[in-house]
Protein backbone atom coordinates (compact mmCIF):
# COMPACT_ATOMS: atom_id res chain seq x y z
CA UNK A 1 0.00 0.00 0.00
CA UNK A 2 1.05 3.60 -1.04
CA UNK A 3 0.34 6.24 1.60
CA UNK A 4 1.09 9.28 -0.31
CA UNK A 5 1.51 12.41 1.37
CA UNK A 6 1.20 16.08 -0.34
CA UNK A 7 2.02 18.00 2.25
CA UNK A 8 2.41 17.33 5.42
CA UNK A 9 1.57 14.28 8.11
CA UNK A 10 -1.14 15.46 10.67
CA UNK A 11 -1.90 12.44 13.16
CA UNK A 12 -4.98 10.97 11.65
CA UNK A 13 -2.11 9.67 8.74
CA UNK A 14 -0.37 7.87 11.76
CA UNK A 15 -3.08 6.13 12.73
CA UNK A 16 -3.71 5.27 9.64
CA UNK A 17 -0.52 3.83 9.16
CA UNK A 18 -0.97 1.93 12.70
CA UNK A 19 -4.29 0.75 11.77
CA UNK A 20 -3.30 -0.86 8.84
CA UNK A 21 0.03 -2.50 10.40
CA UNK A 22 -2.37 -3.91 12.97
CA UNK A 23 -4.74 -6.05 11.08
CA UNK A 24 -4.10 -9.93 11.42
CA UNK A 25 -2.29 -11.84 8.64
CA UNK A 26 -1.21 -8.12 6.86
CA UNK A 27 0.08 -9.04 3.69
CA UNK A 28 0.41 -5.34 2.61
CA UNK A 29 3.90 -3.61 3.27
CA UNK A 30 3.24 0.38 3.43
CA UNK A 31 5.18 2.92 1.62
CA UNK A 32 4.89 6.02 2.57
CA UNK A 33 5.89 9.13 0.14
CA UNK A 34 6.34 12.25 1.70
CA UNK A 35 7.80 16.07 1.04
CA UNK A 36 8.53 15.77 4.78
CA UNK A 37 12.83 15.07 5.25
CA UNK A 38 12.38 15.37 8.71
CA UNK A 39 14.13 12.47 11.21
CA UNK A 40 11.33 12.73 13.63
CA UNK A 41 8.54 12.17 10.64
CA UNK A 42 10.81 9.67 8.95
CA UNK A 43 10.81 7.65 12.88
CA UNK A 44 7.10 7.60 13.76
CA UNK A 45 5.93 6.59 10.45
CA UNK A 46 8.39 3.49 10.98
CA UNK A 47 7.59 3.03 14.77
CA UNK A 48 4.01 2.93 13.35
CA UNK A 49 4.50 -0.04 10.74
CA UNK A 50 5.66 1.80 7.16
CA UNK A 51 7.82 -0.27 6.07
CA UNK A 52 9.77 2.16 3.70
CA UNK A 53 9.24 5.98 3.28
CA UNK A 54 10.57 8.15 0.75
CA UNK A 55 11.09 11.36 0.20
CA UNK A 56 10.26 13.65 -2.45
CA UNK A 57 11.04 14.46 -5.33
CA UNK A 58 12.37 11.32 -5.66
């Protein structure tokens, strides 16, 4: 799954990504793309279950 973020995070997108790293048997791995290049962003997306995220332009 592609979580693809214009601008920036706000913390319904986190529990988004938490919600979906939850579910049972997840097959999904999440990707998030964001104009964000901040550490802190770039940490609670991953402490939330992305599995990658990526900056952009890319």
């Amino acid at each position: 799954m592609i979580l693809d973020y214009a601008g920036t995070k706000n913390s319904s997108d986190i529990i988004k990504i938490r919600d979906i790293s939850n579910y049972e048997d997840n097959p999904l791995l999440i990707l998030v793309l964001s104009l964000s290049d901040k550490l802190t962003d770039k940490i609670e997306s991953f402490d939330c279950g992305a599995d990658e995220y990526i900056v952009k332009p890319y």
